[in-house]
Protein backbone atom coordinates (compact mmCIF):
# COMPACT_ATOMS: atom_id res chain seq x y z
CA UNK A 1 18.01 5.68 10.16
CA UNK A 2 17.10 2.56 12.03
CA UNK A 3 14.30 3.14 14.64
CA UNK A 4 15.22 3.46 17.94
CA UNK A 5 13.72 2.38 20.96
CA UNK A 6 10.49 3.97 22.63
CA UNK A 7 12.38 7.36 24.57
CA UNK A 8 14.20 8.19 21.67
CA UNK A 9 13.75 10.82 18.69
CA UNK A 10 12.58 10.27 15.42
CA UNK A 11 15.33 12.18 13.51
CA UNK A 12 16.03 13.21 9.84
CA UNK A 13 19.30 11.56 9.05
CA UNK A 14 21.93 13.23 6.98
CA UNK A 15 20.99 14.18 3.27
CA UNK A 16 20.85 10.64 1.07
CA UNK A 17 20.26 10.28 -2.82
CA UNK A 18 16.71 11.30 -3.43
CA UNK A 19 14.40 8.85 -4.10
CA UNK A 20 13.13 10.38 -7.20
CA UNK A 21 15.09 9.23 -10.34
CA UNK A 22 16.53 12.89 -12.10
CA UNK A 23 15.96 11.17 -15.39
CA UNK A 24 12.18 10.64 -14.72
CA UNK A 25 12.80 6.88 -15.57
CA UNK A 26 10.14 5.07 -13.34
CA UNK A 27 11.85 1.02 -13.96
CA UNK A 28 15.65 1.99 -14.22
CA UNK A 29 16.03 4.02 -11.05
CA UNK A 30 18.98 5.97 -13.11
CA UNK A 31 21.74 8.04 -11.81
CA UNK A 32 24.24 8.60 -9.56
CA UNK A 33 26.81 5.76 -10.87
CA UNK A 34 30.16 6.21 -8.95
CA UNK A 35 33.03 7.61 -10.54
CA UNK A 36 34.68 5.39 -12.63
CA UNK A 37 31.82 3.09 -13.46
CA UNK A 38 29.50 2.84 -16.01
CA UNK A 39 28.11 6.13 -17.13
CA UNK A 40 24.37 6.18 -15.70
CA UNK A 41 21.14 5.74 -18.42
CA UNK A 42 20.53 9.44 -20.08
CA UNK A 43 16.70 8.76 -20.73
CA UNK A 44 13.82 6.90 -20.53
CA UNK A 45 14.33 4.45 -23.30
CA UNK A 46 17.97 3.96 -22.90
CA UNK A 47 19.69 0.74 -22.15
CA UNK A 48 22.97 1.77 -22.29
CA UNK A 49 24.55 2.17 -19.15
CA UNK A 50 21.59 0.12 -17.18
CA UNK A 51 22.57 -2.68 -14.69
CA UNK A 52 20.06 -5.62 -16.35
CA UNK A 53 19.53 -3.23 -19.66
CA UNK A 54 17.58 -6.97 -21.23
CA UNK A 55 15.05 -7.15 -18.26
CA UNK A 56 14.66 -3.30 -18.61
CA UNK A 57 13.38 -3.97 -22.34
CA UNK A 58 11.14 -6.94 -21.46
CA UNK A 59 9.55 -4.60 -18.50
CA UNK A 60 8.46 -1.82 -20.69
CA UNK A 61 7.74 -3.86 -23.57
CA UNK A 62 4.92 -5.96 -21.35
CA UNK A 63 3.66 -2.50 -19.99
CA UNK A 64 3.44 -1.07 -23.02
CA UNK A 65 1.47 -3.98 -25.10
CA UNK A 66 -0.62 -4.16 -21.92
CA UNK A 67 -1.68 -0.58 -22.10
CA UNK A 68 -2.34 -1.06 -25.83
CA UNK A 69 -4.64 -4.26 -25.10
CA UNK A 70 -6.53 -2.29 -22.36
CA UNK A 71 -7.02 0.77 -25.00
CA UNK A 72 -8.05 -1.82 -27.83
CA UNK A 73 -10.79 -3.53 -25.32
CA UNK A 74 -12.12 0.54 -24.11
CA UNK A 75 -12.48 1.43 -27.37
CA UNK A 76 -14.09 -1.99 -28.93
CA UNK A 77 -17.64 -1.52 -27.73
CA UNK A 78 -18.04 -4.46 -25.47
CA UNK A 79 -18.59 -8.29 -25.98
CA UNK A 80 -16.39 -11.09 -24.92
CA UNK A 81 -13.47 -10.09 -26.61
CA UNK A 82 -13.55 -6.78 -25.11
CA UNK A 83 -13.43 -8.49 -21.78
CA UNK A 84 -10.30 -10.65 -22.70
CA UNK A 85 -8.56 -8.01 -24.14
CA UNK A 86 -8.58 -6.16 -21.52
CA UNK A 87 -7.99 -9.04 -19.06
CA UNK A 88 -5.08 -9.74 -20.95
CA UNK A 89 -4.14 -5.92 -21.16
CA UNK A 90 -4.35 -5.76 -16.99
CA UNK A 91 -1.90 -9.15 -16.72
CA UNK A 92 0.40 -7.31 -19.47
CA UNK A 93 0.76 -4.43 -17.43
CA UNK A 94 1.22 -5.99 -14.09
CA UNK A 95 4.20 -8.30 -15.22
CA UNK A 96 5.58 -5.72 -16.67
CA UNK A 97 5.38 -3.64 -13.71
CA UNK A 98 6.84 -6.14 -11.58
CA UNK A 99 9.37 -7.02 -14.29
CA UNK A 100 10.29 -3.51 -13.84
CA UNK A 101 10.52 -3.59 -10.37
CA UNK A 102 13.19 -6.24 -10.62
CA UNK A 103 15.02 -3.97 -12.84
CA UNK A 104 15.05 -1.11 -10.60
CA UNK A 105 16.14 -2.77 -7.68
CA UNK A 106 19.11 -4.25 -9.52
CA UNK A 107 19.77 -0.77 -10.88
CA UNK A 108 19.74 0.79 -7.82
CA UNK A 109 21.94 -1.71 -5.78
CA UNK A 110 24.15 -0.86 -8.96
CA UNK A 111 24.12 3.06 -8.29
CA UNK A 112 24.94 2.02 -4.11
CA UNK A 113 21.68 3.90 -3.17
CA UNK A 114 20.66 3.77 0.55
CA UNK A 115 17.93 1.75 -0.35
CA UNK A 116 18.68 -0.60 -3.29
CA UNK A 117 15.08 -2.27 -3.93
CA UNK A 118 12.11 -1.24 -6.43
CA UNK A 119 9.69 2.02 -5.51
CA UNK A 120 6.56 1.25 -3.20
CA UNK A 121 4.47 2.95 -5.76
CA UNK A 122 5.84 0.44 -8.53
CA UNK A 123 5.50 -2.87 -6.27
CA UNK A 124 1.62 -1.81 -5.20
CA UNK A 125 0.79 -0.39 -8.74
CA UNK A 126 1.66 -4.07 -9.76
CA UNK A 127 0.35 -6.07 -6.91
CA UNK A 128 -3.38 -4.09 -8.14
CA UNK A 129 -3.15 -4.98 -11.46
CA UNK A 130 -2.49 -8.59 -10.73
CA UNK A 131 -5.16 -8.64 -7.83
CA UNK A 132 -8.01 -7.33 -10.55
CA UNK A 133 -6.46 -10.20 -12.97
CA UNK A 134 -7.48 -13.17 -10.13
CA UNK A 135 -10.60 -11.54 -9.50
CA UNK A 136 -12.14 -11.42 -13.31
CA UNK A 137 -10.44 -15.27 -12.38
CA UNK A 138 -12.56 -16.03 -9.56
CA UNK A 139 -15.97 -14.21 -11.53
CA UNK A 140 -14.98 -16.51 -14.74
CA UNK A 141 -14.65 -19.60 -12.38
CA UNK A 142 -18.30 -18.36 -10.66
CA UNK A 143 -17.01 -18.05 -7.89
CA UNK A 144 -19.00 -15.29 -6.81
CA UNK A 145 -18.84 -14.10 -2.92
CA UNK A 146 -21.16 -11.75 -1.99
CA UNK A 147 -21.71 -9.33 1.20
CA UNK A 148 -19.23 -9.66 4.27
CA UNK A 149 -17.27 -12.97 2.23
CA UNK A 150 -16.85 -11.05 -0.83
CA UNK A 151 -15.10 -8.22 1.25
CA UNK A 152 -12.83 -11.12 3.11
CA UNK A 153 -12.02 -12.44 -0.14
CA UNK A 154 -10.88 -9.66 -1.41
CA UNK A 155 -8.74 -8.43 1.18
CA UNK A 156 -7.30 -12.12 1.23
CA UNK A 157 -6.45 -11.74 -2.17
CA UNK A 158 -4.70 -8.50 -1.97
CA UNK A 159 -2.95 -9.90 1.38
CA UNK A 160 -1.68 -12.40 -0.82
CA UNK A 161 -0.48 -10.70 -3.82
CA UNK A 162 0.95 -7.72 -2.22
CA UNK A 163 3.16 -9.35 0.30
CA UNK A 164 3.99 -12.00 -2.44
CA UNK A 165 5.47 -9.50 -4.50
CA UNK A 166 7.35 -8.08 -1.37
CA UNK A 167 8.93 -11.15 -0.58
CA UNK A 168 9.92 -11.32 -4.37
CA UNK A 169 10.93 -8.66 -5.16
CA UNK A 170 12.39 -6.93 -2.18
CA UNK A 171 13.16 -9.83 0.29
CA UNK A 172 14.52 -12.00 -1.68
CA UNK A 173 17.20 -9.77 -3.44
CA UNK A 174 18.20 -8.53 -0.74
CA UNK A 175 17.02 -5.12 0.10
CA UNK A 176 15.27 -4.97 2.66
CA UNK A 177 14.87 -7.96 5.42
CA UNK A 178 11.58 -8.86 7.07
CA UNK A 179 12.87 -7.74 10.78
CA UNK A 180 14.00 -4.61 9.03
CA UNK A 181 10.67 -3.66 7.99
CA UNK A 182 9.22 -4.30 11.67
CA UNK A 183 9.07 -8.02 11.96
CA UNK A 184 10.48 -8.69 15.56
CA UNK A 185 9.92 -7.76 18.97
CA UNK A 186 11.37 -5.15 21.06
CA UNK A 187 14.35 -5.78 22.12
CA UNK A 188 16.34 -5.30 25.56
CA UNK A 189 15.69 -1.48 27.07
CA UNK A 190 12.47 -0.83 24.66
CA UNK A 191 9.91 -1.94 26.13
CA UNK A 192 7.74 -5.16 25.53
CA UNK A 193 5.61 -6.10 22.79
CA UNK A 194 2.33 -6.25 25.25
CA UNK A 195 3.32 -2.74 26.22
CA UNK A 196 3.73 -2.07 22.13
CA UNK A 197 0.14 -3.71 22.26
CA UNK A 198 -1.26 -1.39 24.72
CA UNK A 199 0.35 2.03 23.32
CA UNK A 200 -1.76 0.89 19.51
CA UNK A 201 -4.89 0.85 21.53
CA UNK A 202 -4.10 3.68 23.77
CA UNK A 203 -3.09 5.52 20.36
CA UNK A 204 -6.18 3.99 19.10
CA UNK A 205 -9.05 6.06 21.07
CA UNK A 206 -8.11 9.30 20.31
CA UNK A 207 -7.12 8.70 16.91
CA UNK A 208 -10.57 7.19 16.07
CA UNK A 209 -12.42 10.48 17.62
CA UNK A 210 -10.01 13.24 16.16
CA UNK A 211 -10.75 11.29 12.86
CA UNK A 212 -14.53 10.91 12.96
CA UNK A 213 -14.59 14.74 14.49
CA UNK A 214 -13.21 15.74 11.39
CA UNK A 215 -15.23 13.84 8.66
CA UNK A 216 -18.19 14.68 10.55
CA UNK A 217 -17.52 18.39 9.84
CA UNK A 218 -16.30 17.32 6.20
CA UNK A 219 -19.78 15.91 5.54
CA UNK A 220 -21.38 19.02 7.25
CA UNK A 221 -19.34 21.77 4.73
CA UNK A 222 -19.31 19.44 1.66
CA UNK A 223 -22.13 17.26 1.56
CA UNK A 224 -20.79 14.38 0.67
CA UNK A 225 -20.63 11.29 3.00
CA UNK A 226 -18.18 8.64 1.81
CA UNK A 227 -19.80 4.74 1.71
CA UNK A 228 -18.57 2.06 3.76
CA UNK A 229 -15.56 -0.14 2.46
CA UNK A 230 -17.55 -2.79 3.88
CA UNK A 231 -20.55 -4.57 3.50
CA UNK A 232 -23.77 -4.41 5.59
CA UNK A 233 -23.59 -7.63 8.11
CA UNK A 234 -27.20 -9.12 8.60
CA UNK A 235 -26.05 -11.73 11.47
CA UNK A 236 -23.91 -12.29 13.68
CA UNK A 237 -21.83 -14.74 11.27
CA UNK A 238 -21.64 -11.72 9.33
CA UNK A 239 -20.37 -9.27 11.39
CA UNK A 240 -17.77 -12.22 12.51
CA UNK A 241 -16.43 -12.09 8.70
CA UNK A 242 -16.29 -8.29 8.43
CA UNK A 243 -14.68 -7.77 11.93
CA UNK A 244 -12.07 -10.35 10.74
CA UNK A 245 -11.32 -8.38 7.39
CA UNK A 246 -11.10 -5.38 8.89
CA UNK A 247 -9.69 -6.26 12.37
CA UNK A 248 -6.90 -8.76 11.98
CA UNK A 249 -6.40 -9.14 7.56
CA UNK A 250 -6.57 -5.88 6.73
CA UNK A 251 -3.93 -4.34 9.52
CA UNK A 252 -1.54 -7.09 9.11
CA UNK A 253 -1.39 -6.82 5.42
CA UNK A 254 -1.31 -2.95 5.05
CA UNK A 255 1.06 -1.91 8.08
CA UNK A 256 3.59 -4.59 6.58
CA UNK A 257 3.08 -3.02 3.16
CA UNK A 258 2.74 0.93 3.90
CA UNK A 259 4.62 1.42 7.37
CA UNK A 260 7.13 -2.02 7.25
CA UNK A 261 8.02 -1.74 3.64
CA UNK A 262 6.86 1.44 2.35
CA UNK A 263 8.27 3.45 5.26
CA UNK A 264 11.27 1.65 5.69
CA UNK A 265 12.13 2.25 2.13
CA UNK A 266 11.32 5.98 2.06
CA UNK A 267 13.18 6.80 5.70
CA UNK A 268 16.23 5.32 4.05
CA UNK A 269 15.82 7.15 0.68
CA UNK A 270 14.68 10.51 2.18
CA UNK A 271 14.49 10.57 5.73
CA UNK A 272 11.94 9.57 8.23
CA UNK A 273 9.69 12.78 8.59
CA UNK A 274 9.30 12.48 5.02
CA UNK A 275 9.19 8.84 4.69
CA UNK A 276 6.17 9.31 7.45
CA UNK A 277 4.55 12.00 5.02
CA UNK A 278 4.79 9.77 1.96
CA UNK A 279 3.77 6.82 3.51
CA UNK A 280 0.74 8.51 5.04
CA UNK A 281 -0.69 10.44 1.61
CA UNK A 282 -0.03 6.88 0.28
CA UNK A 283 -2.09 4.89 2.59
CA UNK A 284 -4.66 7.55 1.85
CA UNK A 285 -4.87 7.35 -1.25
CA UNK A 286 -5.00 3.77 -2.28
CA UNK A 287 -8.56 3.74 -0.16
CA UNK A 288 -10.20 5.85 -2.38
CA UNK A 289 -9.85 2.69 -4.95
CA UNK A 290 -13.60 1.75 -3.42
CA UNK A 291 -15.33 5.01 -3.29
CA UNK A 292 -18.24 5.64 -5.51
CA UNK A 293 -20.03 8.81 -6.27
CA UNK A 294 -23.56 9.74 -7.63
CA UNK A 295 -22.29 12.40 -9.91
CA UNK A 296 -18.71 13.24 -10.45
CA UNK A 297 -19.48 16.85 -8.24
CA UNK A 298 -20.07 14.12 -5.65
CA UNK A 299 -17.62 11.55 -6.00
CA UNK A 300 -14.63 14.36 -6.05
CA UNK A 301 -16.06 15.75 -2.86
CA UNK A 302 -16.11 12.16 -1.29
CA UNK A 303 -12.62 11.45 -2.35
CA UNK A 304 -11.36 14.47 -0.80
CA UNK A 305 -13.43 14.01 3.03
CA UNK A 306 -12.15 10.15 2.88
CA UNK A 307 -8.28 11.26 1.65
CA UNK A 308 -8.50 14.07 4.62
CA UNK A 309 -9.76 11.32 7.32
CA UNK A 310 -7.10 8.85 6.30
CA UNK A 311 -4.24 10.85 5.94
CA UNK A 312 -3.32 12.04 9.99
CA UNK A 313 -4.44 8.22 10.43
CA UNK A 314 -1.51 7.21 8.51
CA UNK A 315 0.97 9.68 9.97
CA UNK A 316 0.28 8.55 13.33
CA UNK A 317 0.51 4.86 12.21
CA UNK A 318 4.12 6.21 10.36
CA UNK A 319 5.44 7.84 13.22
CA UNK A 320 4.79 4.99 15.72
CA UNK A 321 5.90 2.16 13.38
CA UNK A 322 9.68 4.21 13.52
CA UNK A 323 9.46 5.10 16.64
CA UNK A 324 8.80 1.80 18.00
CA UNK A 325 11.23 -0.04 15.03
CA UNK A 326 8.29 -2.76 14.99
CA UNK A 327 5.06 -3.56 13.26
CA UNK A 328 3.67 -4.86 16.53
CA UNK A 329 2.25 -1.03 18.23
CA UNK A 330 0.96 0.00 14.66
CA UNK A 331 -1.05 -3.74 13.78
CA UNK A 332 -2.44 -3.34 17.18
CA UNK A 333 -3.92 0.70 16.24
CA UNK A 334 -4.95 -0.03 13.10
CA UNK A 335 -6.88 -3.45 14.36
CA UNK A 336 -8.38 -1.61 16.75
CA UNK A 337 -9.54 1.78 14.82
CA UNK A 338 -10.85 -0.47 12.82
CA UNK A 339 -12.38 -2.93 15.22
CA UNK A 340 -14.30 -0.11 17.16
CA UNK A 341 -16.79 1.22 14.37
CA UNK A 342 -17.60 -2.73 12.97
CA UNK A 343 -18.77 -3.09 16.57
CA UNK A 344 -20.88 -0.35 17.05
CA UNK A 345 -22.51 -0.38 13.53
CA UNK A 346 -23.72 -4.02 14.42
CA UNK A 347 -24.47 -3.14 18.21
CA UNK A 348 -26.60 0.24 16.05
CA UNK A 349 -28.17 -1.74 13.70
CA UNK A 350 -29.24 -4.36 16.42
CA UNK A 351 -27.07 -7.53 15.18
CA UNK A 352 -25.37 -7.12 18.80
CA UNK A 353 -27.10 -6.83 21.50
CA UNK A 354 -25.88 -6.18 25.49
């Protein structure tokens, strides 16, 4: 279901081919072959039956001698070669990942699914690995950021990498198209993007409160209080970087990837109030990559208050990007729920003053 303009309904469209592949197979996207064609891929490690069966090899062959590099440099003790090892294990795993990506997309366009391009999961799982591969890059090169530049670095990176792999391996083939994940403006009879501007900040407010309302009675119950994904700023130079990270980088690169491809991907596979659940425990979960605990008592308690926070963030950031068919309302809620607490932890702290 394509989203509408801003009066109408986010519906559940009629049933579609799940998502999930019945054969388990996470690169070959298996099943449901029309009658008459090929017959579909029975397991895992088949490769007859597959649309690329050759790229399908190469895919789990890189994952798999990347997994055995990273278990070779865990259990070596240490040293230099432990640290290339598992380098090399992290950029095995990532090509094959997005080798496998590849594969699945041209497996699915094979099976005519509703959406014929590689799992979300898959395409960020691989985007990580290759983002922690140019950052042991950057520490090797000593190029070594640190406070509010390290943060905007990082986020650059991941900017970078993620949509990259987007544009590779979902643009490009085909399957989904840039304005169909939310890059354009509204059109005639919905509105206007400053009015999509105003309803993210409008959204923005209450969002923020009903958010920090519960994780302030989180931290009361659990005792736990989850850090700060960013730095401390000590001037005003540095609360310039951090409010750029996490005010204009950071919302542009994650609505495009969770709500604009994510989403879209997920309301075509299963439907848009799921699509907006599975987008939203996804966006919550890939923040808890950061969090760090004292204890592991601690650190499981802090995962769960920042997963809780974050996840009726991202179904309100779901259910506007479809109901407004464009990233422009959702970039504008995120920038600004974001925006609000950089500002008053430097006007606190006495970096800003009125």
């Amino acid at each position: 279901m394509s989203a509408g303009p801003a009066t109408s309904e986010v519906t559940a469209p009629e049933a579609g081919p799940a998502e999930a592949d019945p054969a388990g197979d996470p690169f070959g996207g298996a099943a449901h072959a029309a009658a008459g064609s090929r017959p579909p891929p029975r397991g895992v490690f088949e490769l007859e039956g597959r649309a690329a069966p050759g790229l399908y090899l190469v895919a789990w062959a890189m994952a798999i001698a990347g997994c055995g590099a990273i278990f070779i440099s865990l259990a070596s003790g240490g040293g230099n070669g432990s640290v290339v090892a598992f380098v090399v294990g992290i950029a095995g795993l990532a090509l094959g990942m997005a080798t496998g990506a590849g594969s699945q997309a041209l497996q699915r366009r094979a099976d005519g699914r509703a959406y014929a391009g590689p799992s979300p999961v898959l395409v960020f799982g691989a985007a990580l690995a290759l983002t922690l591969v140019v950052g042991f890059g950057i520490r090797a090169l000593g190029v070594v950021p640190d406070g509010p530049a390290a943060v905007l670095v990082s986020v650059l990176v991941s900017a970078a990498i993620s949509l990259g792999l987007v544009a590779l391996v979902v643009v490009s083939p085909g399957a989904l198209a840039w304005r169909e994940m939310g890059f354009r403006l509204p059109g005639p009879g919905e509105g206007s993007a400053i009015g999509d501007v105003a309803l993210g900040v409008a959204l923005a407010i209450p969002t923020l409160f009903g958010a920090g309302l519960l994780a302030a009675i989180l931290v009361s119950l659990l005792g736990a209080t989850p850090n700060s994904p960013l730095p401390p700023a000590q001037d005003g130079a540095g609360i310039l970087v951090n409010l750029f990270a996490a005010a204009v980088i950071a919302p542009l690169w994650e609505e495009t990837f969770f709500r604009g491809f994510a989403t879209t991907a997920w309301e075509r596979s299963v439907g848009a109030r799921a699509a907006i659940i599975r987008g939203a425990v996804f966006f919550a979960l890939i923040h808890l990559a950061t969090l760090v605990g004292s204890d592991f008592g601690t650190a499981i308690r802090t995962a769960f208050i920042a997963f809780a926070v974050r996840l009726p963030v991202g179904l309100v950031l779901g259910w506007v990007f479809l109901r407004r068919g464009s990233l422009v309302a959702p970039i504008a809620l995120h920038a600004t729920y974001n925006a609000i607490p950089v500002l008053l932890i430097a006007i606190g702290a006495g970096s800003i003053t009125g």
